[in-house]
PDB file of N, CA and C in Angstrom:
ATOM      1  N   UNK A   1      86.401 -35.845 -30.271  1.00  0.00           N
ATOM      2  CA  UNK A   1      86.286 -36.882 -29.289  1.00  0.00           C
ATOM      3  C   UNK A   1      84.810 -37.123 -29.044  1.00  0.00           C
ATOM      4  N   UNK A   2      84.376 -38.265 -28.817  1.00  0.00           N
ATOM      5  CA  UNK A   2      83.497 -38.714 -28.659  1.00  0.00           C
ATOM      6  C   UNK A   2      83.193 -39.115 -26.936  1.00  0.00           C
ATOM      7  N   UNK A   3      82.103 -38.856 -26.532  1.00  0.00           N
ATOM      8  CA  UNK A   3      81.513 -39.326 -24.594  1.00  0.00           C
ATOM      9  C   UNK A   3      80.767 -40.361 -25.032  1.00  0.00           C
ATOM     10  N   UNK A   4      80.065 -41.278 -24.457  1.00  0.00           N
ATOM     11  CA  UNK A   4      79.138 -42.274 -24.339  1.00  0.00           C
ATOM     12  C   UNK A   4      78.662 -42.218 -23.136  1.00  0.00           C
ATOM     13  N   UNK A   5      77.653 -42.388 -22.874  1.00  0.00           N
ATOM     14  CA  UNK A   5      77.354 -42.332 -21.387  1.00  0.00           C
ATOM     15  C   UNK A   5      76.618 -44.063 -21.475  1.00  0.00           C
ATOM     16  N   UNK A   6      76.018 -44.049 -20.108  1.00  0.00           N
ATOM     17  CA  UNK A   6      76.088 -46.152 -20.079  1.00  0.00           C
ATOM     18  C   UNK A   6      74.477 -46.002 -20.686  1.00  0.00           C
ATOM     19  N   UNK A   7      73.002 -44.976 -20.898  1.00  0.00           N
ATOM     20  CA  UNK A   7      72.400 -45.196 -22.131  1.00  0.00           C
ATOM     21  C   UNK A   7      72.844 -45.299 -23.570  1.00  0.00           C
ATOM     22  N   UNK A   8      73.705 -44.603 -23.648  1.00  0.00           N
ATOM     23  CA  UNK A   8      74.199 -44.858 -24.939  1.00  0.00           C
ATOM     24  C   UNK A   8      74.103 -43.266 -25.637  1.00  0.00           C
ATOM     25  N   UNK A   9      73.947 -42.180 -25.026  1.00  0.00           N
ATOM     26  CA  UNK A   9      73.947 -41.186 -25.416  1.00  0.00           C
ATOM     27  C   UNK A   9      74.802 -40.356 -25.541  1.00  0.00           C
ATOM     28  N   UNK A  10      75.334 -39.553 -26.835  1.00  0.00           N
ATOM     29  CA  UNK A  10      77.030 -39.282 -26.972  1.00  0.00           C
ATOM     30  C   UNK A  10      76.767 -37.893 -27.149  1.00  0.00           C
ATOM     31  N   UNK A  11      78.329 -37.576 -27.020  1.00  0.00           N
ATOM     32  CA  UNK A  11      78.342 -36.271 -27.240  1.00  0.00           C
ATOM     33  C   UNK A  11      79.706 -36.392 -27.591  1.00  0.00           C
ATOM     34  N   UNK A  12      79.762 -35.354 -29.173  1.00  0.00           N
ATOM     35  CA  UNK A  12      81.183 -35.323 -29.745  1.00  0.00           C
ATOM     36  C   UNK A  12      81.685 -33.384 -29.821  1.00  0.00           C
ATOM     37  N   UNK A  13      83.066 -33.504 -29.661  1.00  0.00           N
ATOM     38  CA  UNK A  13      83.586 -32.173 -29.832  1.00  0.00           C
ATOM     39  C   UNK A  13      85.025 -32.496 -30.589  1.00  0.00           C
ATOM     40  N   UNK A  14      85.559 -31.173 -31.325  1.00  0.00           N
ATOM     41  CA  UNK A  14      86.507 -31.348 -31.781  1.00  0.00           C
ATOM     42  C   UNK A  14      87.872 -31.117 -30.989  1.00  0.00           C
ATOM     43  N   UNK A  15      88.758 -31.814 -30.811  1.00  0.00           N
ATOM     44  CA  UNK A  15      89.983 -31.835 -30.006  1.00  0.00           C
ATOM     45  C   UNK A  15      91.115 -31.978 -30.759  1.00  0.00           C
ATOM     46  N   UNK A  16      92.039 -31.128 -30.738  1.00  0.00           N
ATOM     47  CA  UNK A  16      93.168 -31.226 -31.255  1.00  0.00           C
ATOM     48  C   UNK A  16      94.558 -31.406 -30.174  1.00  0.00           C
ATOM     49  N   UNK A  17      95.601 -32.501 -30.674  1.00  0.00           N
ATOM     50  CA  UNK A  17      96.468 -32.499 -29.925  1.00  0.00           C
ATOM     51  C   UNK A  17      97.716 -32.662 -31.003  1.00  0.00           C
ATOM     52  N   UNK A  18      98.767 -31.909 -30.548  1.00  0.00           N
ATOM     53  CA  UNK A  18      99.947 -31.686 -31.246  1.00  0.00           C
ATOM     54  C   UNK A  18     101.232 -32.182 -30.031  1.00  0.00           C
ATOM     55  N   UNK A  19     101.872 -33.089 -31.359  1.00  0.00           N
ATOM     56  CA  UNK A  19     102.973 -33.615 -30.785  1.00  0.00           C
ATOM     57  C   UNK A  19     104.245 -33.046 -30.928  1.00  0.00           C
ATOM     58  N   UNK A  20     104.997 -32.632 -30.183  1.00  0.00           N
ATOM     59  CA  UNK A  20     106.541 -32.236 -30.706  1.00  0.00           C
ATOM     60  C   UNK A  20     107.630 -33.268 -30.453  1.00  0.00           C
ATOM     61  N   UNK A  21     108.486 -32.558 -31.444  1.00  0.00           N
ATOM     62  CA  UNK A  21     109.490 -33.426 -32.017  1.00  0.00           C
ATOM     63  C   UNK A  21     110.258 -33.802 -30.249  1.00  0.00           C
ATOM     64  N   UNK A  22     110.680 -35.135 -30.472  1.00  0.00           N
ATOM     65  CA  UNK A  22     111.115 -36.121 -29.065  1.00  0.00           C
ATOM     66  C   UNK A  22     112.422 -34.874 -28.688  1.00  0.00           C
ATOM     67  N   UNK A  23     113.079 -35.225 -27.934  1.00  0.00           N
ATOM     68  CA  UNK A  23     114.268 -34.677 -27.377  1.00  0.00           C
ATOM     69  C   UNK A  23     114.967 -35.776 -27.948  1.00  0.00           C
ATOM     70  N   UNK A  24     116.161 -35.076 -28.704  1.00  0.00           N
ATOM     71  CA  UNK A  24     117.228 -35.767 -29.274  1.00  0.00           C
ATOM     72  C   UNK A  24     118.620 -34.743 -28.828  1.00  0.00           C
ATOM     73  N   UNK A  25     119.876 -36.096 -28.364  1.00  0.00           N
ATOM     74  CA  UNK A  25     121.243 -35.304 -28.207  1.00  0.00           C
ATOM     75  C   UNK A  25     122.246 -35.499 -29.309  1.00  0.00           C
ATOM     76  N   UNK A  26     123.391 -34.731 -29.208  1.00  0.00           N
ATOM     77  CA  UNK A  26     124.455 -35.072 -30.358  1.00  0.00           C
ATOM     78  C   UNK A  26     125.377 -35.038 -29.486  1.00  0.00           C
ATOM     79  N   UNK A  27     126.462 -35.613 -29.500  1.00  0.00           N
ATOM     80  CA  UNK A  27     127.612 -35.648 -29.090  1.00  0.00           C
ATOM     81  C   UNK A  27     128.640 -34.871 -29.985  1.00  0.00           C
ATOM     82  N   UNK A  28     128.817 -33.611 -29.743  1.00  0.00           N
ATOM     83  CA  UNK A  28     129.437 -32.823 -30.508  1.00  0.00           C
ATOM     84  C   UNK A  28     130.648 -33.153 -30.656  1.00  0.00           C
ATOM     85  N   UNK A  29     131.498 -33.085 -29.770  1.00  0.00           N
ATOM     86  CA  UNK A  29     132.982 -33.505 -29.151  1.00  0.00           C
ATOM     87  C   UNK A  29     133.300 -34.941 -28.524  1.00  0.00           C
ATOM     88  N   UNK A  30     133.888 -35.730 -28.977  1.00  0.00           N
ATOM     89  CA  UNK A  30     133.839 -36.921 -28.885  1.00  0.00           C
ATOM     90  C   UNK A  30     134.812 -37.286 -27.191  1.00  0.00           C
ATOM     91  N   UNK A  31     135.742 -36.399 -27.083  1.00  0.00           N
ATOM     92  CA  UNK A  31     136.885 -36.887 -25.958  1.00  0.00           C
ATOM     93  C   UNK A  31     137.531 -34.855 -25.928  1.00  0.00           C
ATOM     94  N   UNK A  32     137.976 -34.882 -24.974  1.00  0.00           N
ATOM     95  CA  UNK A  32     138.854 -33.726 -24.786  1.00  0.00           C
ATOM     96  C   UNK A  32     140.146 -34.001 -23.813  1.00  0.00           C
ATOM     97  N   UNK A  33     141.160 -33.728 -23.978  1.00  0.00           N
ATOM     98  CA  UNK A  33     142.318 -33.722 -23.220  1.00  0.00           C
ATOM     99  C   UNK A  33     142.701 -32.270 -22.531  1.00  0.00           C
ATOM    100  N   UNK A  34     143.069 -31.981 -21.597  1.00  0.00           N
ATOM    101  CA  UNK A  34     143.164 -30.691 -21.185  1.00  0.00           C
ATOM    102  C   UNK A  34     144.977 -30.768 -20.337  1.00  0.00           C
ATOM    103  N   UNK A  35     145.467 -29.797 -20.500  1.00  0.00           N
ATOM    104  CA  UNK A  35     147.007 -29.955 -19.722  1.00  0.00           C
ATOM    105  C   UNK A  35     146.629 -29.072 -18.012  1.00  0.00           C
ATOM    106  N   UNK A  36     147.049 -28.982 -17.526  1.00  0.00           N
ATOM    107  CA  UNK A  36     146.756 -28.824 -15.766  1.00  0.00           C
ATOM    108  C   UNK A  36     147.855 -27.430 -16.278  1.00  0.00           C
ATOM    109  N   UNK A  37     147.166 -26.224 -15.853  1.00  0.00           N
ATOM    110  CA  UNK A  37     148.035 -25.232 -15.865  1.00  0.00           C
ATOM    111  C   UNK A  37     147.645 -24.189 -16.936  1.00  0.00           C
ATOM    112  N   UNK A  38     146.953 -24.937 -18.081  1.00  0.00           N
ATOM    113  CA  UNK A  38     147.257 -24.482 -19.544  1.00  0.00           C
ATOM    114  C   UNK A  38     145.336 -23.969 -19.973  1.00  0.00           C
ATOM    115  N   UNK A  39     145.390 -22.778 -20.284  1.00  0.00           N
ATOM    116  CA  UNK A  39     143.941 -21.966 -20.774  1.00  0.00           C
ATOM    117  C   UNK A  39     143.244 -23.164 -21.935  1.00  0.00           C
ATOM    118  N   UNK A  40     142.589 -23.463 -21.986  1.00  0.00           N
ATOM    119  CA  UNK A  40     141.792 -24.578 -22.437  1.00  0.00           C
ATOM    120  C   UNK A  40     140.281 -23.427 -23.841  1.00  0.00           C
ATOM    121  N   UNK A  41     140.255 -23.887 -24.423  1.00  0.00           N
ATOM    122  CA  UNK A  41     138.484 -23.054 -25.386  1.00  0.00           C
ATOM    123  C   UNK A  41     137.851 -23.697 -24.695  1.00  0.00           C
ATOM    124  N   UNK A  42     136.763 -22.739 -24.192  1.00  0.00           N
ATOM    125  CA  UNK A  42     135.863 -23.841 -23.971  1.00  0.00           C
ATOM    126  C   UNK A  42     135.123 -24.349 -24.825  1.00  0.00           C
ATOM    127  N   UNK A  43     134.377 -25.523 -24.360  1.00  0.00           N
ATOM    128  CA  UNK A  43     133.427 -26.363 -25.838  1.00  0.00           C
ATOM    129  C   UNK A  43     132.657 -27.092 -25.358  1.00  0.00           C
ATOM    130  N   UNK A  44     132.077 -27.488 -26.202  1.00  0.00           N
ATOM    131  CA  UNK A  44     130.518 -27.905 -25.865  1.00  0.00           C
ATOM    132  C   UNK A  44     130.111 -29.174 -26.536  1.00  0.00           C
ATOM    133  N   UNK A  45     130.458 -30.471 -25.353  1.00  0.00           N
ATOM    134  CA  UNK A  45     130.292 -31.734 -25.546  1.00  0.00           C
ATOM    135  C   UNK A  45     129.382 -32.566 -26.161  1.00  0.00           C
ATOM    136  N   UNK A  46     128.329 -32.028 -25.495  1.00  0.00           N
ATOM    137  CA  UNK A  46     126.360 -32.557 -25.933  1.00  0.00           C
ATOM    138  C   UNK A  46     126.125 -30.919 -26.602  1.00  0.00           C
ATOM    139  N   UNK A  47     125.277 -31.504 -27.220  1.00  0.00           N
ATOM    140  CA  UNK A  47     124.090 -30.394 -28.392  1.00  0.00           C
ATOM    141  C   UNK A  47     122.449 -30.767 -27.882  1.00  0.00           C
ATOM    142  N   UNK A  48     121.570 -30.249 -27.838  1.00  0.00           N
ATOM    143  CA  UNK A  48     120.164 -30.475 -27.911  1.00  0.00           C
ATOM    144  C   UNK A  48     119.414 -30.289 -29.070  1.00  0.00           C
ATOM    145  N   UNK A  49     118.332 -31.165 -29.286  1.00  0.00           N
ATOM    146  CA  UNK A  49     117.068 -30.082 -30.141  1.00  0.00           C
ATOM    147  C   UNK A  49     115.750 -31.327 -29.659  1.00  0.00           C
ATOM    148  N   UNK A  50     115.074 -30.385 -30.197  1.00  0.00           N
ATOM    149  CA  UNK A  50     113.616 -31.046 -30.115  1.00  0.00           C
ATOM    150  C   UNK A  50     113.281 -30.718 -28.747  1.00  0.00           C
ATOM    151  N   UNK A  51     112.194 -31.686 -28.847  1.00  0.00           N
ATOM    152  CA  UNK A  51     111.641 -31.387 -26.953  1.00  0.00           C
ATOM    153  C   UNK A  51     111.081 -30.274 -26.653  1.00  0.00           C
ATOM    154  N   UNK A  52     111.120 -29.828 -25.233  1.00  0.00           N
ATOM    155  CA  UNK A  52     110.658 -28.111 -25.280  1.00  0.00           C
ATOM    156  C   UNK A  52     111.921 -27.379 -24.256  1.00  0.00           C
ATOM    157  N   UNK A  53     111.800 -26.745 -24.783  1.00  0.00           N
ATOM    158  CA  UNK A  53     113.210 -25.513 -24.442  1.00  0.00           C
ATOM    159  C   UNK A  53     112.716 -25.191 -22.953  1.00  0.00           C
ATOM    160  N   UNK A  54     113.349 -24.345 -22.143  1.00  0.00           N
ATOM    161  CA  UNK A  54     114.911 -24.329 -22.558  1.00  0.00           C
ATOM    162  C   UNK A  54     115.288 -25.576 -22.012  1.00  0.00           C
ATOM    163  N   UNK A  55     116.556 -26.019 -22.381  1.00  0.00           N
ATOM    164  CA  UNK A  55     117.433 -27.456 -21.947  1.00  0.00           C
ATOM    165  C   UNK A  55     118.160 -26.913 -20.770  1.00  0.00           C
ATOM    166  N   UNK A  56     118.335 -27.759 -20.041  1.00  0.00           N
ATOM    167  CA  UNK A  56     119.220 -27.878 -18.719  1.00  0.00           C
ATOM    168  C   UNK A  56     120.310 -29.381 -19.249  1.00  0.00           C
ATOM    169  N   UNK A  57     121.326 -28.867 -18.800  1.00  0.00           N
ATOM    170  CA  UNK A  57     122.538 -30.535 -18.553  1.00  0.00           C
ATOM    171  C   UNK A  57     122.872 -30.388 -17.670  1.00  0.00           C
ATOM    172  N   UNK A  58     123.437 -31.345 -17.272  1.00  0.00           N
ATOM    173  CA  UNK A  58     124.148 -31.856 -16.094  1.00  0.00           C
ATOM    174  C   UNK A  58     125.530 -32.975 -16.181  1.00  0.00           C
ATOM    175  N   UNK A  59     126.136 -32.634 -15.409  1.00  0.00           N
ATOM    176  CA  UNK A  59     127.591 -33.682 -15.674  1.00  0.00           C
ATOM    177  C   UNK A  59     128.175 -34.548 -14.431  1.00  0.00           C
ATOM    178  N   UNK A  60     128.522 -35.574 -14.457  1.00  0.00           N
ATOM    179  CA  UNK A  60     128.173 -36.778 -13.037  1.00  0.00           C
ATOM    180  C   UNK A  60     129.506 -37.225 -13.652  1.00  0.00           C
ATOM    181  N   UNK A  61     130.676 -37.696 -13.252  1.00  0.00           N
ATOM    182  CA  UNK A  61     131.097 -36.576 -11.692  1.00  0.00           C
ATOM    183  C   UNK A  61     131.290 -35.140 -11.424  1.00  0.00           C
ATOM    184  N   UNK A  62     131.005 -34.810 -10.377  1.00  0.00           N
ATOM    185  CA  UNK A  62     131.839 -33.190 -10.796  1.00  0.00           C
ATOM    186  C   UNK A  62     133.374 -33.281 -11.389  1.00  0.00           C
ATOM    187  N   UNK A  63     133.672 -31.837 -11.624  1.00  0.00           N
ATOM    188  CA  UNK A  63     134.377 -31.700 -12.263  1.00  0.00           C
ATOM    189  C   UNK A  63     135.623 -31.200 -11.207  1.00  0.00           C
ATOM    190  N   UNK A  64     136.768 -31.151 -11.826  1.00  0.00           N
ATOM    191  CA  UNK A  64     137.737 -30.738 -10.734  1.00  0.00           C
ATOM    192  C   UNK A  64     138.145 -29.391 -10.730  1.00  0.00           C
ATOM    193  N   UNK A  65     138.556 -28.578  -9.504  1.00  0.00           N
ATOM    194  CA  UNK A  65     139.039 -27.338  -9.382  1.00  0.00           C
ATOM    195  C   UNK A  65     139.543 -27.048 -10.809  1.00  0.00           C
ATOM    196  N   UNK A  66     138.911 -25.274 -11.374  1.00  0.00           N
ATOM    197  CA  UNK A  66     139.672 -24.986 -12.559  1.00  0.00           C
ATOM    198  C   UNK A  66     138.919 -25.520 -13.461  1.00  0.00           C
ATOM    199  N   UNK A  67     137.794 -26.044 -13.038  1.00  0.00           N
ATOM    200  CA  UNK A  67     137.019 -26.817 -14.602  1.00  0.00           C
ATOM    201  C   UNK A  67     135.652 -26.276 -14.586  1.00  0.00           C
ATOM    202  N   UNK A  68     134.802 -25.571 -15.024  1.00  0.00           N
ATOM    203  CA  UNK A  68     133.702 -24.870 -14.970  1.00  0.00           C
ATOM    204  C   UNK A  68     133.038 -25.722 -15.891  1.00  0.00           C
ATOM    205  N   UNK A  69     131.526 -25.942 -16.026  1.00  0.00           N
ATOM    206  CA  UNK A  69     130.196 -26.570 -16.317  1.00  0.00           C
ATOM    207  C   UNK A  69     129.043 -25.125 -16.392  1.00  0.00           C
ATOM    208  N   UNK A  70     128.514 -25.083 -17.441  1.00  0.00           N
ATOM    209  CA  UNK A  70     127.228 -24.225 -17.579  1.00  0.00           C
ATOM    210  C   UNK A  70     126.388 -24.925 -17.612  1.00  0.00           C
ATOM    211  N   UNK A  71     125.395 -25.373 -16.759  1.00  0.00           N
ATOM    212  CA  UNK A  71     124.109 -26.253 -16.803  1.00  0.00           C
ATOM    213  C   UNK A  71     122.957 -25.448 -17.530  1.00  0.00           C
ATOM    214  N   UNK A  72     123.213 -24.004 -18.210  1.00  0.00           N
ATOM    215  CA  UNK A  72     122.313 -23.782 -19.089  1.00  0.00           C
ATOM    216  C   UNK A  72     122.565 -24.081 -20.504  1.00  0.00           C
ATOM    217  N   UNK A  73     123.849 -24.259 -20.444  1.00  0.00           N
ATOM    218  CA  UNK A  73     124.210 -24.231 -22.087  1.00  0.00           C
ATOM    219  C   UNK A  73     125.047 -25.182 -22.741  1.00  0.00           C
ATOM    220  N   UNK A  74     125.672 -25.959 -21.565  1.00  0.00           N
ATOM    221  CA  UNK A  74     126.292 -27.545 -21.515  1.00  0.00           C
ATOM    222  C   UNK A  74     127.605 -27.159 -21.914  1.00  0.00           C
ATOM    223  N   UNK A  75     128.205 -25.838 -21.766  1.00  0.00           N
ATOM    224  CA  UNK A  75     129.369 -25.594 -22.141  1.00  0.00           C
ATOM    225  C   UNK A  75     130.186 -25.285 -21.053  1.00  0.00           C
ATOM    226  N   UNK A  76     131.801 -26.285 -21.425  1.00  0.00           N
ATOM    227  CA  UNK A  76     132.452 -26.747 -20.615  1.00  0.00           C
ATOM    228  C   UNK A  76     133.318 -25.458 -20.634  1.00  0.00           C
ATOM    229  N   UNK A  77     134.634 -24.895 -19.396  1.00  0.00           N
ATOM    230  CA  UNK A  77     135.596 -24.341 -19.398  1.00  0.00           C
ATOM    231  C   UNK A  77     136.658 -24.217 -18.616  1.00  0.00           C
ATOM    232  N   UNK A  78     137.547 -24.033 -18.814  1.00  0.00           N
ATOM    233  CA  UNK A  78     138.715 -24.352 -17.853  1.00  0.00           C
ATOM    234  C   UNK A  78     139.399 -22.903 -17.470  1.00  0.00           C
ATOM    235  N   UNK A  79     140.150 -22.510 -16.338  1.00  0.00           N
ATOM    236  CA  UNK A  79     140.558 -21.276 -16.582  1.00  0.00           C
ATOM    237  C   UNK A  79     142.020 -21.984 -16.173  1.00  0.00           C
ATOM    238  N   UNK A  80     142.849 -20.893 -16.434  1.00  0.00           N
ATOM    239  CA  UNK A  80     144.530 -20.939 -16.533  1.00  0.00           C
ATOM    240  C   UNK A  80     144.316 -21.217 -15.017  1.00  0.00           C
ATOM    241  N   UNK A  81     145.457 -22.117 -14.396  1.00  0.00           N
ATOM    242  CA  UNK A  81     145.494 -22.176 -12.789  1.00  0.00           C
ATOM    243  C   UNK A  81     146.938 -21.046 -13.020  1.00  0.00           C
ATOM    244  N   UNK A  82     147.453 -20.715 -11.929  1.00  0.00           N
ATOM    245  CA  UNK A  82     148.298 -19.805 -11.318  1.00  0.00           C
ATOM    246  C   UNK A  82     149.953 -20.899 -11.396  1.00  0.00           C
ATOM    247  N   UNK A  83     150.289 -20.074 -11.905  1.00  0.00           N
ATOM    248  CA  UNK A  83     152.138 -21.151 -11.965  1.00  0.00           C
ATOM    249  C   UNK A  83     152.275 -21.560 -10.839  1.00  0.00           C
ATOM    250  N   UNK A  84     152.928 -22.987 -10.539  1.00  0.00           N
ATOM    251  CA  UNK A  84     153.604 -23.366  -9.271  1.00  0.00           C
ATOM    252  C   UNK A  84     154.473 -22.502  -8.986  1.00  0.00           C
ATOM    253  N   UNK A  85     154.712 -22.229  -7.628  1.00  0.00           N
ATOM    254  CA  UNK A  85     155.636 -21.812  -7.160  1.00  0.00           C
ATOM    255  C   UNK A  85     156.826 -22.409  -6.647  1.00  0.00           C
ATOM    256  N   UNK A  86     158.066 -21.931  -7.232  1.00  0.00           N
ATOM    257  CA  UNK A  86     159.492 -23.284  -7.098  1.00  0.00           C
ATOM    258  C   UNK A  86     159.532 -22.451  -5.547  1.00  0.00           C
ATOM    259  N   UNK A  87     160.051 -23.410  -4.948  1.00  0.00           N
ATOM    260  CA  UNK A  87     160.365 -23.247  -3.355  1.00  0.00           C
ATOM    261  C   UNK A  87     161.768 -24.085  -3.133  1.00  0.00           C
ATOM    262  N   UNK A  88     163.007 -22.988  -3.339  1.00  0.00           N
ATOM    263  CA  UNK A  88     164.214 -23.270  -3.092  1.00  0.00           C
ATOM    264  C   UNK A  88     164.564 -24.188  -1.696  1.00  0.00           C
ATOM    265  N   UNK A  89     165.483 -25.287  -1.908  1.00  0.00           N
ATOM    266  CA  UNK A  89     165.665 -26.594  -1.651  1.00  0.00           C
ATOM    267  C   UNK A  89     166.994 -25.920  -0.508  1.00  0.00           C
ATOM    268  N   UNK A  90     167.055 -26.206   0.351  1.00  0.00           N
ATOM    269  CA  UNK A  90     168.226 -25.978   1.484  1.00  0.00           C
ATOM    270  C   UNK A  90     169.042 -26.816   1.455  1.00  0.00           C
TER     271      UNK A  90
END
């Protein structure tokens, strides 16, 4: 890089600047269906790379009771809910 000052007198040094690769996503999983009741894999919707680590996600809306979000690792999960309980009819 080069200074100029308003005589006109410069001063140069060497400067290096390094660019990294942009932040890019993948859409791993295109759609998921889940049954209400039923143990689900969990999986992992968005992918990252590039950019600088570590990645954070986030998911808008929340999610509903029984549906877990890892905002470190963008991986989704569901746990088994508890059987209805039949409640005999008089």
């Amino acid at each position: 890089m080069t200074a100029t000052d308003a005589n006109g007198a410069t001063g140069t040094r060497n400067y290096t600047l390094s660019i990294g690769a942009a932040l890019s996503t993948t859409q791993a999983v295109a759609s998921s269906s889940l049954t209400a009741g039923v143990a689900a894999t969990a999986f992992t919707p968005v992918t990252a790379s590039g950019g600088s680590t570590p990645y954070s996600y986030g998911i808008s809306p929340a999610l509903p009771a029984g549906l877990s979000f890892n905002t470190s690792t963008g991986r989704s999960a569901a746990r088994r809910a508890p059987p209805a309980r039949a409640r005999p009819t008089r």
